[in-house]
PDB file of N, CA and C in Angstrom:
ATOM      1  N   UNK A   1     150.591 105.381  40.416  1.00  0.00           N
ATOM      2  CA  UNK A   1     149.375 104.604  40.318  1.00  0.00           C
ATOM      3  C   UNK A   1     149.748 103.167  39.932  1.00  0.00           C
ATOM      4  N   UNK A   2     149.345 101.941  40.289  1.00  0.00           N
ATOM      5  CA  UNK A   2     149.461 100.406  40.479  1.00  0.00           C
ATOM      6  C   UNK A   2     149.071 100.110  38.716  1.00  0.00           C
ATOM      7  N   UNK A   3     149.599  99.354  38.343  1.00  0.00           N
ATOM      8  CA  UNK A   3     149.447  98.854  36.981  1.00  0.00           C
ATOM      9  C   UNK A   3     148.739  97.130  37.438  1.00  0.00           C
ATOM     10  N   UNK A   4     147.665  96.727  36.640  1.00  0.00           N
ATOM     11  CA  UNK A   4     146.747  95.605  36.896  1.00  0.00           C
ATOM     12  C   UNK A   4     146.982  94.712  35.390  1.00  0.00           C
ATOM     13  N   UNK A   5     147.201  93.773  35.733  1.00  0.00           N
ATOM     14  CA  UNK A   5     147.235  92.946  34.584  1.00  0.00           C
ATOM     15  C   UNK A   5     145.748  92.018  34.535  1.00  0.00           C
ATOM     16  N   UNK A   6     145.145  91.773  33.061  1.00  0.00           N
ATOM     17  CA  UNK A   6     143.710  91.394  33.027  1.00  0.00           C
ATOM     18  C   UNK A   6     143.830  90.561  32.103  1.00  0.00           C
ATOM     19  N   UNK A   7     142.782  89.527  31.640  1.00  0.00           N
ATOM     20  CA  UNK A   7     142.452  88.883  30.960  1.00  0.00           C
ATOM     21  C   UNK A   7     141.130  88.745  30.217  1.00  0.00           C
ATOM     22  N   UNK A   8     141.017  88.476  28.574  1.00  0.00           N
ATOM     23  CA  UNK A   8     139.748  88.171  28.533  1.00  0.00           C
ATOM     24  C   UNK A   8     139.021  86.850  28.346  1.00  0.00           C
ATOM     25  N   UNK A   9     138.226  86.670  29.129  1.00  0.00           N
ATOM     26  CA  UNK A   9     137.646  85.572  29.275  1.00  0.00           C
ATOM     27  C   UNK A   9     136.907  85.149  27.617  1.00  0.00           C
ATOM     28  N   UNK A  10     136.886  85.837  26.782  1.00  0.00           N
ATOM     29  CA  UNK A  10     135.989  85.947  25.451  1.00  0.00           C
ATOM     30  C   UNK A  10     137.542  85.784  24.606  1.00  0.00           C
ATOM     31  N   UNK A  11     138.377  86.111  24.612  1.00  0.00           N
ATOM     32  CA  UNK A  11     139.480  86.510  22.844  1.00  0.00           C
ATOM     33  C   UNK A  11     140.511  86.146  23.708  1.00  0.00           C
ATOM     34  N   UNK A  12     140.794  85.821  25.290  1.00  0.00           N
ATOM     35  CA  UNK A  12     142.138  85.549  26.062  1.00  0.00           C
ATOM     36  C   UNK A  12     143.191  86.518  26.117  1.00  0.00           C
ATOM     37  N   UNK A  13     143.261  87.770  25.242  1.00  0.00           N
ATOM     38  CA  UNK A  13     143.796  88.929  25.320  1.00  0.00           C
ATOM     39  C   UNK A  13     144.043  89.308  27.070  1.00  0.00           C
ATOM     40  N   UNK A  14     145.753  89.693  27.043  1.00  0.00           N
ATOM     41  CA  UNK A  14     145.972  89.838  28.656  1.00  0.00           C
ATOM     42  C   UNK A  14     146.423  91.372  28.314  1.00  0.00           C
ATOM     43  N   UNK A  15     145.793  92.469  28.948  1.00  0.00           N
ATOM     44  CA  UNK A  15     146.559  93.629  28.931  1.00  0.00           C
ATOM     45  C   UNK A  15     146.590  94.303  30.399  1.00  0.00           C
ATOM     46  N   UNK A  16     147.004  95.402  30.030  1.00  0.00           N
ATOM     47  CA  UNK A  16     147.606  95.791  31.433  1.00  0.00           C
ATOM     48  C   UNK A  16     147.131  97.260  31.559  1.00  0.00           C
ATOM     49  N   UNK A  17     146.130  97.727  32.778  1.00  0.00           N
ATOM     50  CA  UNK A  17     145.710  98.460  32.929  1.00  0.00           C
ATOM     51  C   UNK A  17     146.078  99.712  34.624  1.00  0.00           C
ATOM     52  N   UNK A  18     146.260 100.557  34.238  1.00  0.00           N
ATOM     53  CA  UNK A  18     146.852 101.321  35.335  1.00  0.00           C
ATOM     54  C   UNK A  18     145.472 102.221  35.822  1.00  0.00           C
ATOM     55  N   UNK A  19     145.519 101.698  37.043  1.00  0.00           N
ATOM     56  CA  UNK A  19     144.174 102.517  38.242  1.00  0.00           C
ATOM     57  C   UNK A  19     144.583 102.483  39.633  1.00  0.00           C
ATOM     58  N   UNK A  20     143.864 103.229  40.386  1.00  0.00           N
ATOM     59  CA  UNK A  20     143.653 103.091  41.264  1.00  0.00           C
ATOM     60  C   UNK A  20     143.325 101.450  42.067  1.00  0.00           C
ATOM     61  N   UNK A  21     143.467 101.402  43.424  1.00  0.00           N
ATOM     62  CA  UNK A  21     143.224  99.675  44.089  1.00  0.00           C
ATOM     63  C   UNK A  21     141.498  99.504  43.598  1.00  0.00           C
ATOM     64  N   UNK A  22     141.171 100.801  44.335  1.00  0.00           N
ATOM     65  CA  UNK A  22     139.607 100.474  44.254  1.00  0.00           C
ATOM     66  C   UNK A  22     138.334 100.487  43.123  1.00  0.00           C
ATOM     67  N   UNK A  23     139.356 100.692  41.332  1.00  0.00           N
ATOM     68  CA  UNK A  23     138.887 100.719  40.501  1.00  0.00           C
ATOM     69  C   UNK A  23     138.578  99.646  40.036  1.00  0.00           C
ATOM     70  N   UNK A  24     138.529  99.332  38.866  1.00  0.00           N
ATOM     71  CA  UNK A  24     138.847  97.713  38.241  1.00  0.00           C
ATOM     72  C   UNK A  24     138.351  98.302  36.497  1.00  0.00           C
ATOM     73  N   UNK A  25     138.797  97.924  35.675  1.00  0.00           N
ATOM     74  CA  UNK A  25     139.270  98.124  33.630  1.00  0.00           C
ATOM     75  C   UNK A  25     137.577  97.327  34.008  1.00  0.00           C
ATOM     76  N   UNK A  26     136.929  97.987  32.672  1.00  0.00           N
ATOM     77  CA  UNK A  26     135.983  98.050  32.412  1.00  0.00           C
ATOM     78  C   UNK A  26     135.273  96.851  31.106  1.00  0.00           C
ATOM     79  N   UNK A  27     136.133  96.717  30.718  1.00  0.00           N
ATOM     80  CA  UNK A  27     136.455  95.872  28.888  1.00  0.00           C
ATOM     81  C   UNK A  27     137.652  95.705  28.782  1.00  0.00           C
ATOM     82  N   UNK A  28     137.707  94.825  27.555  1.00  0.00           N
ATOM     83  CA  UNK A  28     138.930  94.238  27.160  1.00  0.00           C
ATOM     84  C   UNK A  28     139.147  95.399  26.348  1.00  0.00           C
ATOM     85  N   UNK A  29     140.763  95.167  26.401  1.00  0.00           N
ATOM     86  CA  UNK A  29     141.514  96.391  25.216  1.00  0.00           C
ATOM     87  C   UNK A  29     141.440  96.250  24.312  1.00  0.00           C
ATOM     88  N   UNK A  30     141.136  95.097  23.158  1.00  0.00           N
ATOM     89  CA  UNK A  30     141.255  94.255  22.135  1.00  0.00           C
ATOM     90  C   UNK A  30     139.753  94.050  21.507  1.00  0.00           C
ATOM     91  N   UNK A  31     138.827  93.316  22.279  1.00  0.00           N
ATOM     92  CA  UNK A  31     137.632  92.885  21.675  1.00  0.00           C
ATOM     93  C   UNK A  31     136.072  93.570  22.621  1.00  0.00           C
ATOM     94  N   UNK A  32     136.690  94.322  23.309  1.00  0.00           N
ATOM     95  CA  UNK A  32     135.914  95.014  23.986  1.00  0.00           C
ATOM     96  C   UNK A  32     134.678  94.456  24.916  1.00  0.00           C
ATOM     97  N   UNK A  33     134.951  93.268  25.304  1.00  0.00           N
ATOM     98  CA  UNK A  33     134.224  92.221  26.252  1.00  0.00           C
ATOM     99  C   UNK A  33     134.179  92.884  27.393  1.00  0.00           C
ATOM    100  N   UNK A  34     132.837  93.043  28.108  1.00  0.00           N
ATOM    101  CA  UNK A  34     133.234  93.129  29.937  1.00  0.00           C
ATOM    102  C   UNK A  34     133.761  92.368  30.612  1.00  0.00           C
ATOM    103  N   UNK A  35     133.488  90.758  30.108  1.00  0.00           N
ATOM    104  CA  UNK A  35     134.136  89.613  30.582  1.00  0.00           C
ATOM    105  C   UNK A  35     135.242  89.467  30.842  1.00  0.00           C
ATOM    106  N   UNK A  36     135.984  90.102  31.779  1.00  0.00           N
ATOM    107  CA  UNK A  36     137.312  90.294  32.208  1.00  0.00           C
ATOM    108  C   UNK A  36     137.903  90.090  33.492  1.00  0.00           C
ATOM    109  N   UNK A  37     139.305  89.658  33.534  1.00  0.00           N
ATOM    110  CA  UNK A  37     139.468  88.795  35.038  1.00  0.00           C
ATOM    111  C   UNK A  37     140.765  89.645  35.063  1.00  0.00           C
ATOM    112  N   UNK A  38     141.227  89.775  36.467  1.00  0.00           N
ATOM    113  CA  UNK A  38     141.957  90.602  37.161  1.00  0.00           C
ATOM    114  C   UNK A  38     142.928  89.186  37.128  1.00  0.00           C
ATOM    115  N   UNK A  39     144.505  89.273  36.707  1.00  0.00           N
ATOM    116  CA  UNK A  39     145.423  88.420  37.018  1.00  0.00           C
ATOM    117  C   UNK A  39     146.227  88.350  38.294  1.00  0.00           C
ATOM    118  N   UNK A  40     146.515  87.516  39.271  1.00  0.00           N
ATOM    119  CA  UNK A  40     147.299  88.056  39.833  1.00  0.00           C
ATOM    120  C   UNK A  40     148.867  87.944  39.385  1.00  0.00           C
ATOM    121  N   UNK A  41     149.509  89.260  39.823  1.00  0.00           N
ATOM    122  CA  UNK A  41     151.025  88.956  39.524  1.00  0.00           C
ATOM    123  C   UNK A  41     151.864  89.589  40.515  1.00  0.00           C
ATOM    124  N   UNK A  42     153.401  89.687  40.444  1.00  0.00           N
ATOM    125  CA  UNK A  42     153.677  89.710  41.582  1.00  0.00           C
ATOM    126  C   UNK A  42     154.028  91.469  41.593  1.00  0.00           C
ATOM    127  N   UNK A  43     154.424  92.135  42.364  1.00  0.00           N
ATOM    128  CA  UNK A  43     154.798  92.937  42.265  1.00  0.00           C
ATOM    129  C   UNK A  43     156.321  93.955  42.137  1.00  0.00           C
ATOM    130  N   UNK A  44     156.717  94.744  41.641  1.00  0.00           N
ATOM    131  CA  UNK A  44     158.139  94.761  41.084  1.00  0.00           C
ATOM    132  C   UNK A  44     158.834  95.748  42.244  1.00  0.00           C
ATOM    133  N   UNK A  45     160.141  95.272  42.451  1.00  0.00           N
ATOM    134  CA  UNK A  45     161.194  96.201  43.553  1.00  0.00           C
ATOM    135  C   UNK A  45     162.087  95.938  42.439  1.00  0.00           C
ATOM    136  N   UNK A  46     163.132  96.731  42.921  1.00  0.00           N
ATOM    137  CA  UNK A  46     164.569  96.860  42.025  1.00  0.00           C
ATOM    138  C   UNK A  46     165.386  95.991  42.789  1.00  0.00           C
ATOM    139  N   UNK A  47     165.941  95.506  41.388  1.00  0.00           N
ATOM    140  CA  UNK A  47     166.925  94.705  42.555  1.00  0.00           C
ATOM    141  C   UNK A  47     168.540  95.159  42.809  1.00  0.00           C
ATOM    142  N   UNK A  48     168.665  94.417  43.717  1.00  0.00           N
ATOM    143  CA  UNK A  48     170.633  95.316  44.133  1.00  0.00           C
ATOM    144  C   UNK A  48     171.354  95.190  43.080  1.00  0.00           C
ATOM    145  N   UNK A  49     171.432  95.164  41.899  1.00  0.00           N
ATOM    146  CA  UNK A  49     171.888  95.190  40.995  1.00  0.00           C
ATOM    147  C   UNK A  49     171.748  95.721  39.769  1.00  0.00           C
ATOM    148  N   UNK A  50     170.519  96.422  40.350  1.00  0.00           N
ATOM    149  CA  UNK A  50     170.159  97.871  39.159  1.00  0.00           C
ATOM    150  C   UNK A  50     170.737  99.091  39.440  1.00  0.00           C
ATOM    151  N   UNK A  51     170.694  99.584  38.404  1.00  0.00           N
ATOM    152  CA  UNK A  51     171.378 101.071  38.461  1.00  0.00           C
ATOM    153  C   UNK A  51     170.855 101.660  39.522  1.00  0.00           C
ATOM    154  N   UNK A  52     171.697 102.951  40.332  1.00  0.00           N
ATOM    155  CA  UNK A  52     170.887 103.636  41.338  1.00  0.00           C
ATOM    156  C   UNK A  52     170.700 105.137  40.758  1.00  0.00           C
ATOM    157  N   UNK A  53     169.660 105.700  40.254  1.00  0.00           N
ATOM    158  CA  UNK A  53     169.686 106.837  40.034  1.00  0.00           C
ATOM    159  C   UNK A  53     169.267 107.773  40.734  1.00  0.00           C
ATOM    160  N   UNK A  54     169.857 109.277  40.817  1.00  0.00           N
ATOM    161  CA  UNK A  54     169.555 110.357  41.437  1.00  0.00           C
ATOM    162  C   UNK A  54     167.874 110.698  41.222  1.00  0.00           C
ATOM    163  N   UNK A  55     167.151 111.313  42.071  1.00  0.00           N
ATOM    164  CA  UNK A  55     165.796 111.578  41.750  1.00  0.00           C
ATOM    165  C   UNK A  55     165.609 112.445  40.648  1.00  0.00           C
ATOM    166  N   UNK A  56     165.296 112.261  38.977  1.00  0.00           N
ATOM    167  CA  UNK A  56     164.758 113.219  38.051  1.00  0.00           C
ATOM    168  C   UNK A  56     166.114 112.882  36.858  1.00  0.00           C
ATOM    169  N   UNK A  57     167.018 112.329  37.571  1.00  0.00           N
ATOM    170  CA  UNK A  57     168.292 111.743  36.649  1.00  0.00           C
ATOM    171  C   UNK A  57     167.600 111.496  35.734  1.00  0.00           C
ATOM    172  N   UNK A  58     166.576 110.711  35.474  1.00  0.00           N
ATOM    173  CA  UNK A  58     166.028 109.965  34.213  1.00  0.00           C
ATOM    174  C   UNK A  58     165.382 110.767  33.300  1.00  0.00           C
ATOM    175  N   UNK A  59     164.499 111.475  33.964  1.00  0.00           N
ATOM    176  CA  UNK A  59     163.893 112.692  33.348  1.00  0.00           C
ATOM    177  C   UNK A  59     164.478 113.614  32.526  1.00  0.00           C
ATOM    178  N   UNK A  60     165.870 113.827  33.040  1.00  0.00           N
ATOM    179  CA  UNK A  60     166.753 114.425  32.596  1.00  0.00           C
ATOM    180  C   UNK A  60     167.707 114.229  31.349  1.00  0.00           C
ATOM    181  N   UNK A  61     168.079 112.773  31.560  1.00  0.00           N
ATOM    182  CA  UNK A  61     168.651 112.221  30.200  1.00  0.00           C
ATOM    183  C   UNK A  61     167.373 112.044  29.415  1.00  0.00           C
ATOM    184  N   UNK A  62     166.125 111.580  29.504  1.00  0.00           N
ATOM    185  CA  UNK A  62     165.080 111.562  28.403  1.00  0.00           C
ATOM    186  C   UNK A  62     164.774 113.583  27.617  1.00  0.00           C
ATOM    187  N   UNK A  63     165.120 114.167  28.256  1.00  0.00           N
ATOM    188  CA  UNK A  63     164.662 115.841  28.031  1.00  0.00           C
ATOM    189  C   UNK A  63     166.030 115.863  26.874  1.00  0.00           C
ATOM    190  N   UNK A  64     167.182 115.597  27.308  1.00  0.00           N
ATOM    191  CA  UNK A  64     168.245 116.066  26.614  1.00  0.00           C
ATOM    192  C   UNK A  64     168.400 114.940  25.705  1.00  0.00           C
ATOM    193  N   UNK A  65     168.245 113.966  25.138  1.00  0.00           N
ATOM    194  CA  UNK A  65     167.798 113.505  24.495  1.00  0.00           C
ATOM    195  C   UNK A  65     167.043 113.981  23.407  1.00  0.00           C
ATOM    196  N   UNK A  66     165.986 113.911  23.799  1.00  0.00           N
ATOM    197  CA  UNK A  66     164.369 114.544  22.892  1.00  0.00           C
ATOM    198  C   UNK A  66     164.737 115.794  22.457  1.00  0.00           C
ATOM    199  N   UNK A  67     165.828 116.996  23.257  1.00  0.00           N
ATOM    200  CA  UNK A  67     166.064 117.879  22.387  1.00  0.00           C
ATOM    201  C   UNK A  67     167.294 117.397  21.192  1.00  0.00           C
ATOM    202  N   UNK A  68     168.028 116.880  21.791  1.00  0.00           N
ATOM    203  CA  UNK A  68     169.122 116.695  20.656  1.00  0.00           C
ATOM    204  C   UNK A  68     168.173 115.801  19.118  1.00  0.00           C
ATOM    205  N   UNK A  69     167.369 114.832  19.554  1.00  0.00           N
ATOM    206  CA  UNK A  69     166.627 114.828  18.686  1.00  0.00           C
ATOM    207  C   UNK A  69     165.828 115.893  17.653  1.00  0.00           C
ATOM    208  N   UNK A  70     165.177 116.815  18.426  1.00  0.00           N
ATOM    209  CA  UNK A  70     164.721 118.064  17.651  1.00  0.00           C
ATOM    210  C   UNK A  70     165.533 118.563  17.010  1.00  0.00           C
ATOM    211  N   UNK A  71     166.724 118.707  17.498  1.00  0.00           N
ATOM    212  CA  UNK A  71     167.519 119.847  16.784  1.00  0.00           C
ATOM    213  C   UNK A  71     167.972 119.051  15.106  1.00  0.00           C
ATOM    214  N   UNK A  72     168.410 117.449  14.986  1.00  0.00           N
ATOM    215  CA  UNK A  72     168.697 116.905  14.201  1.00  0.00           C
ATOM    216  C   UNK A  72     167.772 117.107  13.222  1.00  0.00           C
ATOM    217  N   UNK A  73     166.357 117.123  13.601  1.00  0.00           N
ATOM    218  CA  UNK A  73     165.105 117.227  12.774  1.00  0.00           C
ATOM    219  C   UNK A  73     165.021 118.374  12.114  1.00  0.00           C
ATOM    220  N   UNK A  74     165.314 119.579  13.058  1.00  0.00           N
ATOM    221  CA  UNK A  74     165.553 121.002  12.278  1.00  0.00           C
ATOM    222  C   UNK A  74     166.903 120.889  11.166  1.00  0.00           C
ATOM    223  N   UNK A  75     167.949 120.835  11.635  1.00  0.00           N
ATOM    224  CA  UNK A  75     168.901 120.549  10.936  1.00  0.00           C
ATOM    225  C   UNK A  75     168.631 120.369   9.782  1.00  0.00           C
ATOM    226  N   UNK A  76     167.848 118.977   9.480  1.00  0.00           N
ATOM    227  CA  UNK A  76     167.798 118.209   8.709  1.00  0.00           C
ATOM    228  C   UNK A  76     166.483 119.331   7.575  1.00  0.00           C
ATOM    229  N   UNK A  77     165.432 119.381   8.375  1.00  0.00           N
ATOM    230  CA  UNK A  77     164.626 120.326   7.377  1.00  0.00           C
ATOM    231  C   UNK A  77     165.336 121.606   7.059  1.00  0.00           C
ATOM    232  N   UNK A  78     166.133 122.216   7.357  1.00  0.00           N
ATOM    233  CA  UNK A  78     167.233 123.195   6.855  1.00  0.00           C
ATOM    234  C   UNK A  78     167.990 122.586   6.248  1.00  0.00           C
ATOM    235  N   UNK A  79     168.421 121.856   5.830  1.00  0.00           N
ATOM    236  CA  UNK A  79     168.795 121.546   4.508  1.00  0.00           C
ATOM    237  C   UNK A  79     167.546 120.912   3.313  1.00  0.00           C
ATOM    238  N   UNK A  80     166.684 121.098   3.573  1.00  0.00           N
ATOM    239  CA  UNK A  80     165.504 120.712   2.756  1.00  0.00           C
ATOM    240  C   UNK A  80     165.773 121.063   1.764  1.00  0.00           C
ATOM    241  N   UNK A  81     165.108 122.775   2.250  1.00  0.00           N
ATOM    242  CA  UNK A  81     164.858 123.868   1.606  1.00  0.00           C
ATOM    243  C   UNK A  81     165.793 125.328   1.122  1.00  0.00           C
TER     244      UNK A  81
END
C-alpha cells in the first residue's frame, strides 16, 4: 500500500499516511484539523547500490533476532527468581 505525505494547513505538522490512491487521511495526526494538504513527493526505487536481498531474507533475520531477544529476557527473569 502507497505511503502519502500531508500537511497541516492549521499547526504545519507533515505526517505520513499509508492508503490506498483513491483514499485521502482524514485529519491531522497531531492537532486533529481536517485542513489538510496532500504533499507531493517523489517516489522511492532502490538504488544499484543497495543490498540485494533474497525474498523473506529480511523477515527472517528480524524473526531470529526477536527470538534471540526473548530468550535473553527469559534468561534474564530466571535469574530473578
Amino acid at each position: 500500500m502507497p505511503r502519502y505525505m500531508y500537511r497541516c494547513i492549521d499547526c504545519s505538522e507533515q505526517f505520513c499516511v499509508q492508503h490506498l490512491s483513491n483514499e485521502s487521511a482524514t485529519e491531522c495526526a497531531q492537532c486533529k484539523s481536517k485542513r489538510i494538504k496532500k504533499i507531493l513527493t517523489s517516489f522511492s526505487t532502490p538504488s544499484p547500490a543497495a543490498p540485494k536481498f533474497r525474498v523473506g531474507q529480511r523477515t527472517e533475520e528480524f524473526i531470529k533476532e526477536a527470538r534471540n531477544d526473548l530468550q535473553q529476557q527469559k534468561s534474564e527473569l530466571d535469574k530473578k527468581r
